[in-house]
Protein backbone atom coordinates (compact mmCIF):
# COMPACT_ATOMS: atom_id res chain seq x y z
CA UNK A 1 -48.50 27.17 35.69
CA UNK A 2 -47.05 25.98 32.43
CA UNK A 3 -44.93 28.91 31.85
CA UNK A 4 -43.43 28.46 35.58
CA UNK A 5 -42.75 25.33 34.65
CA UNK A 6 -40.90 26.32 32.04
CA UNK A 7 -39.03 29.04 33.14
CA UNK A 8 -38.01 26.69 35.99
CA UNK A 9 -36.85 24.24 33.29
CA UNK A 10 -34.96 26.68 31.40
CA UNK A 11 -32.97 27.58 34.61
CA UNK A 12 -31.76 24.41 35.27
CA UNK A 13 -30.59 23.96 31.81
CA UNK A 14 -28.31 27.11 32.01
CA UNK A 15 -27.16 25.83 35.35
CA UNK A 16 -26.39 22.65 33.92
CA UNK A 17 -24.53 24.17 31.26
CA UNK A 18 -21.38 25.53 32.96
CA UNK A 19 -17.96 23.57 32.00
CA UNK A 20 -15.71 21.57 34.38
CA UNK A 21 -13.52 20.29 31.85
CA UNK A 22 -12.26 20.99 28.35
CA UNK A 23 -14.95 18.84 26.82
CA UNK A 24 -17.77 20.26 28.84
CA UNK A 25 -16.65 23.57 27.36
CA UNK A 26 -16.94 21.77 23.78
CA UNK A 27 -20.11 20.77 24.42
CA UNK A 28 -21.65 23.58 25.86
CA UNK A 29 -20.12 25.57 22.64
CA UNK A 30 -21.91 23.36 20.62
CA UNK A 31 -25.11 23.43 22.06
CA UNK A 32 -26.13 27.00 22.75
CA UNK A 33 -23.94 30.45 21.57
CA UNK A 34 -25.58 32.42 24.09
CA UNK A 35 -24.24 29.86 26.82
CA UNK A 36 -21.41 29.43 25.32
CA UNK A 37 -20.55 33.01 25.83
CA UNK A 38 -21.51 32.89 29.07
CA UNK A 39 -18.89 29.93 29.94
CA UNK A 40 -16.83 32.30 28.45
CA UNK A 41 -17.04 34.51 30.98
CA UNK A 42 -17.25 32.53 34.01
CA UNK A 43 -13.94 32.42 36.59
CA UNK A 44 -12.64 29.61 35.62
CA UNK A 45 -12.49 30.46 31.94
CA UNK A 46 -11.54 33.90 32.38
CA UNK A 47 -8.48 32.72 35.03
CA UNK A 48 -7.38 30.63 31.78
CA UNK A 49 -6.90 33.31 29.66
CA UNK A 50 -5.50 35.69 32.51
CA UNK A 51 -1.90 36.41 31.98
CA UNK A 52 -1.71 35.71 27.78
CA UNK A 53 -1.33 39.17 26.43
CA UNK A 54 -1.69 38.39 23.03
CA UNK A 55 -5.43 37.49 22.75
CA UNK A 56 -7.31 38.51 20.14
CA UNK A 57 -9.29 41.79 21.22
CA UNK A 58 -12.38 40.51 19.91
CA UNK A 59 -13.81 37.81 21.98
CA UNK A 60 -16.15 35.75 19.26
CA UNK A 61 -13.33 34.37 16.72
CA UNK A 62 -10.70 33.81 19.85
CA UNK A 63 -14.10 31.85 21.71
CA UNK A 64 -14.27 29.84 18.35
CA UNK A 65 -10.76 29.14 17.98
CA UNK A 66 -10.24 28.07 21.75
CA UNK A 67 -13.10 25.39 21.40
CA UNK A 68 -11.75 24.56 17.53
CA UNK A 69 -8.39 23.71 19.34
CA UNK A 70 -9.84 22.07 22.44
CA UNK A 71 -12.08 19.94 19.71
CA UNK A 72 -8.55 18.66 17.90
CA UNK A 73 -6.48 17.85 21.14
CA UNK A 74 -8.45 16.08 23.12
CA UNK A 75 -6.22 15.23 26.02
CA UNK A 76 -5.96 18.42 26.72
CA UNK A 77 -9.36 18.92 26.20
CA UNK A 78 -10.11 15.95 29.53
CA UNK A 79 -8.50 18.98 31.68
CA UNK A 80 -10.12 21.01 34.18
CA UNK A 81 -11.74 23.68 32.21
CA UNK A 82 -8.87 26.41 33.62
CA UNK A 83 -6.01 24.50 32.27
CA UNK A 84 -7.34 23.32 29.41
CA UNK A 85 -8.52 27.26 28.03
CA UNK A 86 -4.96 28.16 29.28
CA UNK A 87 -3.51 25.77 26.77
CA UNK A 88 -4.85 26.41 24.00
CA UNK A 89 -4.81 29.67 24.50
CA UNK A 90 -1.02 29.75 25.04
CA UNK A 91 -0.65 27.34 22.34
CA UNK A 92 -3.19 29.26 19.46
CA UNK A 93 -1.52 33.01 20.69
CA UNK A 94 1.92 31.75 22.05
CA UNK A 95 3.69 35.11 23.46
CA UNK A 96 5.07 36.47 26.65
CA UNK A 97 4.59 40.41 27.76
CA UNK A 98 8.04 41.06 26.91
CA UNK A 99 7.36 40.46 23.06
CA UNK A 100 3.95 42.12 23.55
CA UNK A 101 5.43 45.58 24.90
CA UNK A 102 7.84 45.68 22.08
């Protein structure tokens, strides 16, 4: 029974933990690595970071600096948490797929 409990308790943790908003995202970051990777992947993250083609390729140091960022501007961090990845994204890897091709 106590291990159901548990598991049940664990669940609504994670579920708790997805980000609305730039700060959520912060938080979540600083709480757990595992969930914060998993943030990282959810839509609204990933629609953020659509469309910047200069990302770094690997996902851990670009997931650091995002929340860094988001952690030292924080009105942009009280954004939805779409609009506020996109920012900092655009602003930490600022570049358009014209420059990227070249």
């Amino acid at each position: 029974m106590r291990l159901i409990l548990a598991a049940a308790l664990l669940c609504l943790a994670a579920g708790a933990a997805a980000a609305d908003t730039g700060r959520d995202l912060i938080q979540v970051c600083g709480q757990s690595a595992s969930l914060c990777n998993s943030d990282f992947q959810s839509k609204e993250v990933v629609a953020g970071l659509r469309g910047n083609h200069c990302l770094p390729t690997d996902p851990g140091p670009a997931e650091i600096a995002v929340v860094d960022w988001l952690g030292k501007h924080p009105k942009a961090a009280r954004q939805d948490v779409t609009k506020a990845v996109k920012r900092a994204a655009t602003a930490l890897w600022p570049c358009d797929i014209l420059r990227k091709g070249q």
